[in-house]
N, C-alpha and C. Protein backbone atom coordinates (compact mmCIF):
# COMPACT_ATOMS: atom_id res chain seq x y z
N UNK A 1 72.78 102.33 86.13
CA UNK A 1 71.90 103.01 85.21
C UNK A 1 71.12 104.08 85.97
N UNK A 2 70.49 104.82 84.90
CA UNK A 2 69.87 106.05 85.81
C UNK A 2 68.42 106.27 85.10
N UNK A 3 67.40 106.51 86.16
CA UNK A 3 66.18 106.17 85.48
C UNK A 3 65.02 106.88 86.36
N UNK A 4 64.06 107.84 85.95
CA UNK A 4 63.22 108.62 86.06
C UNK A 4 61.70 107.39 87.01
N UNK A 5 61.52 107.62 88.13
CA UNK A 5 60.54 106.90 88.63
C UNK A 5 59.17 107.71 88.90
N UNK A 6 58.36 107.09 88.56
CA UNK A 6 57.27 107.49 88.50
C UNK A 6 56.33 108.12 90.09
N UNK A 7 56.64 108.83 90.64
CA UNK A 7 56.30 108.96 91.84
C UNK A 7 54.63 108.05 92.72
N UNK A 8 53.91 109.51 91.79
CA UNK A 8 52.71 109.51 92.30
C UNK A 8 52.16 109.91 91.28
N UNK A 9 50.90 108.79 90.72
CA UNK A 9 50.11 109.66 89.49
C UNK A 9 49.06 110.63 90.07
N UNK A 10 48.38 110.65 91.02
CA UNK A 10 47.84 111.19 91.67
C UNK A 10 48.18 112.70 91.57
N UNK A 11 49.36 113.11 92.04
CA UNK A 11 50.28 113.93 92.42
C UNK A 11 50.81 114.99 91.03
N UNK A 12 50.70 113.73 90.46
CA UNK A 12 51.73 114.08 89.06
C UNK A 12 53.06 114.23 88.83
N UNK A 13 53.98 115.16 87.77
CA UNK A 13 55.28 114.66 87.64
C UNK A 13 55.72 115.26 89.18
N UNK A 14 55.31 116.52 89.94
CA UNK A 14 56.11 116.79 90.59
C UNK A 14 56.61 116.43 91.55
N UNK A 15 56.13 114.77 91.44
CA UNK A 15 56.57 113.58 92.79
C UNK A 15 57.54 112.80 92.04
N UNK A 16 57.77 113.14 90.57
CA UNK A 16 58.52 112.18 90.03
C UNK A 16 59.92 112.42 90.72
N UNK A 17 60.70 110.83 90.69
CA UNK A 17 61.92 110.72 90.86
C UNK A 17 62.80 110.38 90.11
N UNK A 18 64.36 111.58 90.19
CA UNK A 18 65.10 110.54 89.44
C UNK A 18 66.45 109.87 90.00
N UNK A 19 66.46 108.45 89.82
CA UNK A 19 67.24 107.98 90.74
C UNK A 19 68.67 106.88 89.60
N UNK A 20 69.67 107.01 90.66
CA UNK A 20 70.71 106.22 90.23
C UNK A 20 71.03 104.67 90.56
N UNK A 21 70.93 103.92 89.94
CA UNK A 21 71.49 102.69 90.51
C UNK A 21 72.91 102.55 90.26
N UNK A 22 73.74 102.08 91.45
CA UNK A 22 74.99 102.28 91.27
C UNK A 22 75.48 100.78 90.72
N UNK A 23 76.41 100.77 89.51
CA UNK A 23 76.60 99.45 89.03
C UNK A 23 77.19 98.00 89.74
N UNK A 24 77.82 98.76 90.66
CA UNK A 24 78.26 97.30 91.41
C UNK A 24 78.01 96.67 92.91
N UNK A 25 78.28 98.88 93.50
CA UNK A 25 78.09 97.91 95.37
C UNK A 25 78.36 99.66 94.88
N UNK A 26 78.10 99.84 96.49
CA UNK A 26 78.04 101.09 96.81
C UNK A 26 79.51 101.90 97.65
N UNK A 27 80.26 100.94 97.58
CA UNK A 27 81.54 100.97 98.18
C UNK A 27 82.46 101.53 96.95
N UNK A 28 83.84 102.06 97.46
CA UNK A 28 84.74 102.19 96.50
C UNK A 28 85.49 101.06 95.73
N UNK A 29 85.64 101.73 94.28
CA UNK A 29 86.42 100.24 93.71
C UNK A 29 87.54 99.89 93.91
N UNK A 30 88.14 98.48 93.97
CA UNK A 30 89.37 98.14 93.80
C UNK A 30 90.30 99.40 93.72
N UNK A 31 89.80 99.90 92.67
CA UNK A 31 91.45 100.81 91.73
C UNK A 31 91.69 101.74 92.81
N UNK A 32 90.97 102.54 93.54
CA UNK A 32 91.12 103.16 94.28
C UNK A 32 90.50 103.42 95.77
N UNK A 33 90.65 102.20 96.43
CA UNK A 33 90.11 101.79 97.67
C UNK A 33 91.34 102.26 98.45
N UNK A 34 92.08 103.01 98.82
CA UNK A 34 93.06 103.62 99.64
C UNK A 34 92.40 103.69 101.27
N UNK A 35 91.79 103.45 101.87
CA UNK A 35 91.28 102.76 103.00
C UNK A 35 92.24 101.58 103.06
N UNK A 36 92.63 100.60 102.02
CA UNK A 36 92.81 98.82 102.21
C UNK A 36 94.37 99.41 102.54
N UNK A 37 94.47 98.58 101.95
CA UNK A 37 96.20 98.31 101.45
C UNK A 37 96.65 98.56 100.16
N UNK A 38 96.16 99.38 99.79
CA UNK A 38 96.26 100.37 98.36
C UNK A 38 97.20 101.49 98.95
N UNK A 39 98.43 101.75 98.44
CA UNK A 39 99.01 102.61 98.48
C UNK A 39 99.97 103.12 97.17
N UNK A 40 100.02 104.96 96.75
CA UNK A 40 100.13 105.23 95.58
C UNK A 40 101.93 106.08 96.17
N UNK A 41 102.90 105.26 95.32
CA UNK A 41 104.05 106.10 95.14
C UNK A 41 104.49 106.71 94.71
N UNK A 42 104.68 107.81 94.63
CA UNK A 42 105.34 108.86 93.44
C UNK A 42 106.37 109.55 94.09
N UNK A 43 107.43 108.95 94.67
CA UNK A 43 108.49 109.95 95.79
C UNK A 43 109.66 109.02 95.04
N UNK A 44 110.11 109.73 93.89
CA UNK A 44 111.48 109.15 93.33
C UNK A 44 112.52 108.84 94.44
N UNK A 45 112.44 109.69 95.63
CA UNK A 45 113.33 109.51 96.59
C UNK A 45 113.69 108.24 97.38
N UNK A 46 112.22 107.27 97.54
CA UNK A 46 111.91 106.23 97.74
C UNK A 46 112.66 104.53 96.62
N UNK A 47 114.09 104.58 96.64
CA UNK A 47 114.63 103.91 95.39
C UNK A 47 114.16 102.15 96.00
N UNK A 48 113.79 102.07 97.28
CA UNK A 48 113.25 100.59 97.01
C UNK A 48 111.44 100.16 97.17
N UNK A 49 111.54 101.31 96.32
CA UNK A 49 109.45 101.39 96.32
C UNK A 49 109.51 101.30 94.95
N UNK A 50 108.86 100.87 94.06
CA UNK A 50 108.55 100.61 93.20
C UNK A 50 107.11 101.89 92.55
N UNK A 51 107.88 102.88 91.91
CA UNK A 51 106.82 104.05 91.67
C UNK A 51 105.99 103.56 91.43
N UNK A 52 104.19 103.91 91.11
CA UNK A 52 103.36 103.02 90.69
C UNK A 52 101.82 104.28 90.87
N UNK A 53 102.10 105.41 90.73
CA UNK A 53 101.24 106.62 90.59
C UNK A 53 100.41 105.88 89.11
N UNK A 54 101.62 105.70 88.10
CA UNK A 54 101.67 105.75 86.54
C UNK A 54 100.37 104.39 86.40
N UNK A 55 100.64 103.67 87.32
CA UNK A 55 100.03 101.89 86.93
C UNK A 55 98.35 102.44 87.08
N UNK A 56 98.40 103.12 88.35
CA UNK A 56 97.90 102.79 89.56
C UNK A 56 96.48 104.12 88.60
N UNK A 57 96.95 105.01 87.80
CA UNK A 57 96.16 106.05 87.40
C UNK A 57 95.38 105.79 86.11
N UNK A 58 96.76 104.88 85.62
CA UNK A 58 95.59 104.28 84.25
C UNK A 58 95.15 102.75 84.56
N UNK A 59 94.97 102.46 85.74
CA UNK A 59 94.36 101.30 85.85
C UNK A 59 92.41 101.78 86.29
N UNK A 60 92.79 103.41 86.88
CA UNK A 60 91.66 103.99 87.09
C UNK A 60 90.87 104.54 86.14
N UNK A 61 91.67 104.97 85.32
CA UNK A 61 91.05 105.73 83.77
C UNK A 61 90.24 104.45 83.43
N UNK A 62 91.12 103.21 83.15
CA UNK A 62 90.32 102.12 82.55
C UNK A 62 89.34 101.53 83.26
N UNK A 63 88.85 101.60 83.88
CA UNK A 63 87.83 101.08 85.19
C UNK A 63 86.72 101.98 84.60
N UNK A 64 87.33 103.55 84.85
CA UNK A 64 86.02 104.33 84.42
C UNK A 64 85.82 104.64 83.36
N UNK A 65 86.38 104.01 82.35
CA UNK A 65 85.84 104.04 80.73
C UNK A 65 84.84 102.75 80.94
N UNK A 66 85.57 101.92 81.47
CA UNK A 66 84.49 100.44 81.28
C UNK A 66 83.17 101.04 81.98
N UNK A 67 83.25 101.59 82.85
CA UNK A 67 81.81 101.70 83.45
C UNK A 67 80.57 102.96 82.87
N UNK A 68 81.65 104.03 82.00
CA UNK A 68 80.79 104.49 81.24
C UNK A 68 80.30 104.26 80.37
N UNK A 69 80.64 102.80 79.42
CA UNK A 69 79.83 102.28 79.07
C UNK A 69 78.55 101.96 78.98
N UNK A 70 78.22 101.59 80.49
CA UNK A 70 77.13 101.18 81.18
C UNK A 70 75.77 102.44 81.00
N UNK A 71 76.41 103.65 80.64
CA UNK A 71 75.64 104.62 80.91
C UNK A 71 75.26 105.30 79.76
N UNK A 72 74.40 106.21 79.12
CA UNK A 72 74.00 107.02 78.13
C UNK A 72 74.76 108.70 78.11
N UNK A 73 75.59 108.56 79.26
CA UNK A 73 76.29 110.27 79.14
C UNK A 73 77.68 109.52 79.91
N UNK A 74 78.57 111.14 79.72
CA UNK A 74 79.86 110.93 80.18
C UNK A 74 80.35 111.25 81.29
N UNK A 75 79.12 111.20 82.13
CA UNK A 75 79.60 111.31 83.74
C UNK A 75 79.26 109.96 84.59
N UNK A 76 80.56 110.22 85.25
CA UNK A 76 80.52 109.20 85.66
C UNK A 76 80.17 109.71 87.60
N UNK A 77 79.64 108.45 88.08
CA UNK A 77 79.26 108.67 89.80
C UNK A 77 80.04 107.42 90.27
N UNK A 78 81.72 107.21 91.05
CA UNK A 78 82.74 106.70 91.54
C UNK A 78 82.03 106.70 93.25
N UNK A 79 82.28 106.10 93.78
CA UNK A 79 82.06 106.40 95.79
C UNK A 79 83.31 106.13 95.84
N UNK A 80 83.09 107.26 96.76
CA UNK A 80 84.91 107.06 97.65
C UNK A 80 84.59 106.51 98.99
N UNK A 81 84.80 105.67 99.64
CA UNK A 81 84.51 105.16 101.00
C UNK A 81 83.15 104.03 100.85
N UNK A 82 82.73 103.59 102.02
CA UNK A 82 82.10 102.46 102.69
C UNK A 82 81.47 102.55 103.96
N UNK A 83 81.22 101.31 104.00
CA UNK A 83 80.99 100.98 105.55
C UNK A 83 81.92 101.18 106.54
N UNK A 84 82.47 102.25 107.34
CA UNK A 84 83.09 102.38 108.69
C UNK A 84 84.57 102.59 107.34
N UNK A 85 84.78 103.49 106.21
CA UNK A 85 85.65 104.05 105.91
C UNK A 85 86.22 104.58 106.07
N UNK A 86 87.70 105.20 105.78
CA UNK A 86 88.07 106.52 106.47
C UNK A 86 88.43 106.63 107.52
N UNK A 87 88.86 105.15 108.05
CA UNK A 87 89.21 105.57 109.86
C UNK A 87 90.83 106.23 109.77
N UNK A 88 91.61 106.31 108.61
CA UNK A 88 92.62 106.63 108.46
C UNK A 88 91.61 108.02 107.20
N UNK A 89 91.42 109.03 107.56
CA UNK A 89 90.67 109.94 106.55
C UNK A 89 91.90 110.46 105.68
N UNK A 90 93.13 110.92 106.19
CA UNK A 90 93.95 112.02 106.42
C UNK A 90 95.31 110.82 105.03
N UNK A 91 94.87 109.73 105.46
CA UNK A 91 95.92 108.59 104.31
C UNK A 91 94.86 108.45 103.56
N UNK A 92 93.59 108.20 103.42
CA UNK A 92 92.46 108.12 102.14
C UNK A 92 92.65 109.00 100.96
N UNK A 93 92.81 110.43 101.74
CA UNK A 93 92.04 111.76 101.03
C UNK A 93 93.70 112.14 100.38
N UNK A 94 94.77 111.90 101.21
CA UNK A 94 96.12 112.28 100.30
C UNK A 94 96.20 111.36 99.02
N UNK A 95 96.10 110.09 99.49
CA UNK A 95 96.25 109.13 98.42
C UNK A 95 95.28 109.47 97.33
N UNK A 96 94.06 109.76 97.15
CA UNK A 96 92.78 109.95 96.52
C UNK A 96 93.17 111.55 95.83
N UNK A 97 93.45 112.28 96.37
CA UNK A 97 94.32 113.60 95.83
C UNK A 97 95.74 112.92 94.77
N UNK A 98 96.59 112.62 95.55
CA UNK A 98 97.94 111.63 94.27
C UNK A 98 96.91 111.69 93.09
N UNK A 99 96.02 110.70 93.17
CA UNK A 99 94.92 109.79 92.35
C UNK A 99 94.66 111.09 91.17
N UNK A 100 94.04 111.85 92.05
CA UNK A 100 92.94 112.65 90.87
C UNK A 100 94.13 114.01 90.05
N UNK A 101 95.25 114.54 90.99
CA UNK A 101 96.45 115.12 90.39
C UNK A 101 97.19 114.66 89.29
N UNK A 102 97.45 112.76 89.36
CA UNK A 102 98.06 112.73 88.13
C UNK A 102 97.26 112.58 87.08
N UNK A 103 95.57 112.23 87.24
CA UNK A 103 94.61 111.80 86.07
C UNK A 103 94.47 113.27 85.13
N UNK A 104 94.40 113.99 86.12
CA UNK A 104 94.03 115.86 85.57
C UNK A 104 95.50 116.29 84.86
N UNK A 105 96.19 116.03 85.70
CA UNK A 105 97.83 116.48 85.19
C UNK A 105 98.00 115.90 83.77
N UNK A 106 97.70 114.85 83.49
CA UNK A 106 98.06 113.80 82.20
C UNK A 106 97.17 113.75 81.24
N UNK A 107 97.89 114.61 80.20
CA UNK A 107 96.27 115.09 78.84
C UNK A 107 96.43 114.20 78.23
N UNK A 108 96.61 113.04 78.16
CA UNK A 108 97.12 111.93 77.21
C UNK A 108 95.91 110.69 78.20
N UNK A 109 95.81 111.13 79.18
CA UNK A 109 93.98 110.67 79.06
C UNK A 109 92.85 111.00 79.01
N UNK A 110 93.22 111.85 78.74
CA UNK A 110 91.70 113.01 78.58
C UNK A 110 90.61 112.42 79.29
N UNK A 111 90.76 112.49 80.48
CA UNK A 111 90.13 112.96 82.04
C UNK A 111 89.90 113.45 83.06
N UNK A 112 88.88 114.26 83.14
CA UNK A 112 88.94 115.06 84.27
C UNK A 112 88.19 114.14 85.32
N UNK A 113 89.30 114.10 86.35
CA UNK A 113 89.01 113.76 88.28
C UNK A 113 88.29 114.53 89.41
N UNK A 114 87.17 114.80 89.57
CA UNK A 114 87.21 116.04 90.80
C UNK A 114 86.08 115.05 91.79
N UNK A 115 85.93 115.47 93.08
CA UNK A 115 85.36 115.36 94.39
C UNK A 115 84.28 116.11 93.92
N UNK A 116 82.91 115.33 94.34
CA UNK A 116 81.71 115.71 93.98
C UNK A 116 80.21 115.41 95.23
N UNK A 117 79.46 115.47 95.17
CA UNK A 117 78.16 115.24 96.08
C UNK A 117 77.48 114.60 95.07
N UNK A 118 76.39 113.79 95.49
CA UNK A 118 75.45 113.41 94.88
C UNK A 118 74.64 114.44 93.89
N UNK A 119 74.26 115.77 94.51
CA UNK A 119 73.94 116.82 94.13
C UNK A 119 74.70 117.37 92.75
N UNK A 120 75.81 116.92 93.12
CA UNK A 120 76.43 118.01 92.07
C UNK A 120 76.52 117.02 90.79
N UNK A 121 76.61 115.68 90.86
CA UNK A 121 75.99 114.47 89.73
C UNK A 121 74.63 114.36 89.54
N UNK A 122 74.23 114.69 90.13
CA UNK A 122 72.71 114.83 89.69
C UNK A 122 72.13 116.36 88.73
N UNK A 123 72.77 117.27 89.12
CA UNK A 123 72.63 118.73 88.36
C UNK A 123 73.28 118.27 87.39
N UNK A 124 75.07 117.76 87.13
CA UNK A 124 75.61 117.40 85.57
C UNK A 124 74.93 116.94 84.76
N UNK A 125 74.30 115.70 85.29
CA UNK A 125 73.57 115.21 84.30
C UNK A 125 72.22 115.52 83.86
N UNK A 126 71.47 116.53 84.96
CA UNK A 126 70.04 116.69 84.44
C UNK A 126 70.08 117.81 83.08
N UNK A 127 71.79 118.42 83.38
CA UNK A 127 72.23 119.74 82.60
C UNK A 127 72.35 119.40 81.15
N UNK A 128 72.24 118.13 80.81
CA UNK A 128 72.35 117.68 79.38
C UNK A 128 70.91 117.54 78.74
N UNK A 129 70.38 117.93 79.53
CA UNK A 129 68.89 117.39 79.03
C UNK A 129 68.23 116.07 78.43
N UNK A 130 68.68 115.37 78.66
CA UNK A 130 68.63 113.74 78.03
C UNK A 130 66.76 113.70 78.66
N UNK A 131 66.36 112.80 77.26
CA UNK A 131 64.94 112.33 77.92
C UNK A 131 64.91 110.75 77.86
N UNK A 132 64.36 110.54 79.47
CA UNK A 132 64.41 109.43 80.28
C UNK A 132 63.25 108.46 79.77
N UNK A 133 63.21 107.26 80.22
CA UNK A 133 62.10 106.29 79.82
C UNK A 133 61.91 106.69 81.37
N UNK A 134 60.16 107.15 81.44
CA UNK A 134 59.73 106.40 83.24
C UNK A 134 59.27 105.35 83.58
N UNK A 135 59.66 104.96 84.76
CA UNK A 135 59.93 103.62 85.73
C UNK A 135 58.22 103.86 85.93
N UNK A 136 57.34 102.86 85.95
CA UNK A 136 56.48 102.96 87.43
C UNK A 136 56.10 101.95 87.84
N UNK A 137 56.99 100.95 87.84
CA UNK A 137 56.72 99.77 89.00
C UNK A 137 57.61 99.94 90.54
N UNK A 138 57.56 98.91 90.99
CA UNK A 138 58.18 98.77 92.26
C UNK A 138 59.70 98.09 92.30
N UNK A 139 60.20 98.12 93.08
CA UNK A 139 61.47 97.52 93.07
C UNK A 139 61.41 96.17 94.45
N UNK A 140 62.41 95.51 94.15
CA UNK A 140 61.77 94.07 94.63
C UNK A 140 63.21 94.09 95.98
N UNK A 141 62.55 93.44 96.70
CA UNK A 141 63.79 93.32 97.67
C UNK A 141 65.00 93.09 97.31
N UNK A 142 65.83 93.68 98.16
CA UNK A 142 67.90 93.20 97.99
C UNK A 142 67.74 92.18 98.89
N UNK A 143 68.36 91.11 98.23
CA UNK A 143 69.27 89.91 98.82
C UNK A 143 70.46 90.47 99.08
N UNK A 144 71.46 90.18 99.96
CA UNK A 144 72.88 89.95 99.97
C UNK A 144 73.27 88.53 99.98
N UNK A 145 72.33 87.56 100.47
CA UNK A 145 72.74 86.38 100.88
C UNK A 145 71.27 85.31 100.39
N UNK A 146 71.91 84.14 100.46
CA UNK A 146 70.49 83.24 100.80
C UNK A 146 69.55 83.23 102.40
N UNK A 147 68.13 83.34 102.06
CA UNK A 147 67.31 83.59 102.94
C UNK A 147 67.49 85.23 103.84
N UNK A 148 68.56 86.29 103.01
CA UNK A 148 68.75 87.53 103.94
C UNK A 148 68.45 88.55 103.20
N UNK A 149 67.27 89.04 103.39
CA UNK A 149 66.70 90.12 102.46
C UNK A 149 66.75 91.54 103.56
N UNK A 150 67.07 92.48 102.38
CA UNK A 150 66.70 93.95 103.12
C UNK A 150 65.40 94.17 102.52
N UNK A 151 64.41 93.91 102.98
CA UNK A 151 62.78 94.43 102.49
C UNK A 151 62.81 95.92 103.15
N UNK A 152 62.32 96.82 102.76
CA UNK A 152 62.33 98.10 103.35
C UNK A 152 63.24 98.68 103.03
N UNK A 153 64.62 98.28 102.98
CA UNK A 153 65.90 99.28 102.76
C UNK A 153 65.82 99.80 101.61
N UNK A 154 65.55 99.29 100.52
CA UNK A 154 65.45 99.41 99.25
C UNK A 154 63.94 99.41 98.77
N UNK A 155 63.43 100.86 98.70
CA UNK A 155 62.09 100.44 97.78
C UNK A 155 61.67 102.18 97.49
N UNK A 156 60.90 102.09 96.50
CA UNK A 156 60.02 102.89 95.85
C UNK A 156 58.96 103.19 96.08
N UNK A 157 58.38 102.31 97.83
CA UNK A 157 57.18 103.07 98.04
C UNK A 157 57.86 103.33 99.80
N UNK A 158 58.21 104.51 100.06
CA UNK A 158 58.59 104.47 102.15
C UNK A 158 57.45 104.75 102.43
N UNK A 159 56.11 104.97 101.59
CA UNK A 159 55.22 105.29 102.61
C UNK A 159 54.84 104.04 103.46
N UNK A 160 54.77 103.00 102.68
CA UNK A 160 54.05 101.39 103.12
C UNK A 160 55.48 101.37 104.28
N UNK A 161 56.38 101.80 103.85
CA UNK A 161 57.43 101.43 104.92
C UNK A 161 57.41 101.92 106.96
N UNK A 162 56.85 103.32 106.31
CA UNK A 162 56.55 104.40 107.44
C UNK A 162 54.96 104.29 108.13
N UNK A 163 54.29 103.74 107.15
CA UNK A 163 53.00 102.99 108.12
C UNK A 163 53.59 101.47 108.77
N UNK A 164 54.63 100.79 108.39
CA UNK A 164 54.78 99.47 109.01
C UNK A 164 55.34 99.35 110.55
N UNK A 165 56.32 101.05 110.90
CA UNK A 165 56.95 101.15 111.84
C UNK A 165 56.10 101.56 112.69
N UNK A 166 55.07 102.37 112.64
CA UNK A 166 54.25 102.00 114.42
C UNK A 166 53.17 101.00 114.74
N UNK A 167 53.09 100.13 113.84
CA UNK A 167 52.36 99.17 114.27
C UNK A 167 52.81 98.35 115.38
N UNK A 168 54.43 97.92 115.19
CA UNK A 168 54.63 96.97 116.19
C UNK A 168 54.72 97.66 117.73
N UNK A 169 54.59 99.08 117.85
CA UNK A 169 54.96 100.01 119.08
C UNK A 169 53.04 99.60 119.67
N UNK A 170 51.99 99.76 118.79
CA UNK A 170 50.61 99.95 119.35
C UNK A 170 50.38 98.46 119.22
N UNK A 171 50.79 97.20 119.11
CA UNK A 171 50.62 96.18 118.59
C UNK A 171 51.66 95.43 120.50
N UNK A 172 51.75 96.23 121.15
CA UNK A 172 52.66 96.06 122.20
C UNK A 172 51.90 96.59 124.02
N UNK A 173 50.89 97.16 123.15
CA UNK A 173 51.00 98.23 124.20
C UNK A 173 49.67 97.06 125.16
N UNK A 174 48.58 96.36 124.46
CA UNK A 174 47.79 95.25 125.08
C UNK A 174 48.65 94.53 126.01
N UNK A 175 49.99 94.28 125.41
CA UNK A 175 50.81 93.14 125.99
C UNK A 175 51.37 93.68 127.40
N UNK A 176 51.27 94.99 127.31
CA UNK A 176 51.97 95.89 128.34
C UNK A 176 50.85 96.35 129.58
N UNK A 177 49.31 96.65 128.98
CA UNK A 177 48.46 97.45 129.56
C UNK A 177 48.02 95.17 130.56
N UNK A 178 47.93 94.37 129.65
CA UNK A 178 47.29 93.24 130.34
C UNK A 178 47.68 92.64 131.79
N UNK A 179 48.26 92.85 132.24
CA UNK A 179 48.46 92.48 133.68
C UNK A 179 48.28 93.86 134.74
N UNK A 180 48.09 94.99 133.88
CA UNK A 180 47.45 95.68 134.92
C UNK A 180 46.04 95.81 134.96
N UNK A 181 45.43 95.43 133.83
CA UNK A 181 44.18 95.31 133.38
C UNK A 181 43.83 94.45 134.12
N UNK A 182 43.91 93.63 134.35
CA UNK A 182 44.16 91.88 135.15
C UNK A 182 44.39 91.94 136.71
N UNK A 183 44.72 92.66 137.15
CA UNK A 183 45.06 93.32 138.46
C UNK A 183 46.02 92.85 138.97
């Protein structure tokens, strides 16, 4: 979902933010994780490969209909890559090209595929003019696990974050200055 945060009232709107939550993980999906062991055939020449461009393109169309659901407009924000992605860039970006050639090529899904920035999803959609509900609470820590929180990674205030990081540097320095203090 995508949702207008309230910056700073102080400040006013021009601290406001508007931010995306991405629906699942921040990694690429299944349909088109070409990093894994995802690989897309379309080389008729290949007679003991099993073509699979055709499977492999409307299994993607349908992924991103389901997830525009989720949303109030018809753009959609896909990640291509991950954590330590791309160590094969050159097999990602061909396969991911296959991908978006046959979705564009094929008017019988009426979808357009293209390579984008955050930036350039963020201008599409501010370009519709949609009016937002604003956020102005806080956002609460990410779990990944039991007892494993990212406090800090995730939040709506970095200032409390950016006063927390030199404390432990001056919170060190007694421990450091005391045995010369001490002689």
């Amino acid at each position: 979902t995508a949702l207008p945060i309230c910056g700073s009232k102080s400040l006013g709107r021009a601290r406001d933010m508007w931010i995306h939550l991405l629906d699942s993980h921040y990694c690429t999906p299944d349909e088109c994780a070409y990093d894994e062991n995802l690989f897309i055939q379309d080389d008729p020449k290949l007679p003991t490969f099993k073509m699979d461009v055709i499977q492999q393109g409307e299994a993607f169309v349908a992924m991103a209909r389901q997830r525009l659901t989720w949303y109030r407009h018809n753009h959609l924000l896909i990640p291509f890559g991950c954590d330590f992605a791309h160590q094969n860039a050159d097999k990602s970006f061909s396969q991911m090209d296959q991908l978006i050639h046959y979705v564009n090529s094929n008017s019988t899904l009426n979808t357009t595929v293209r390579y984008g920035t955050l930036n350039d999803y963020a201008m599409a959609v501010h370009g519709l003019n949609l009016t937002w509900e604003i956020y102005e609470g806080d956002f609460f820590p990410y779990a990944t696990e039991p007892e494993q929180f990212w406090t800090g990674y995730y939040t709506s205030r970095p200032q409390l974050r950016a006063m927390r990081v030199p404390t432990p540097r001056s919170c060190k320095l007694p421990r450091r200055s005391t045995p010369w203090l001490l002689g």
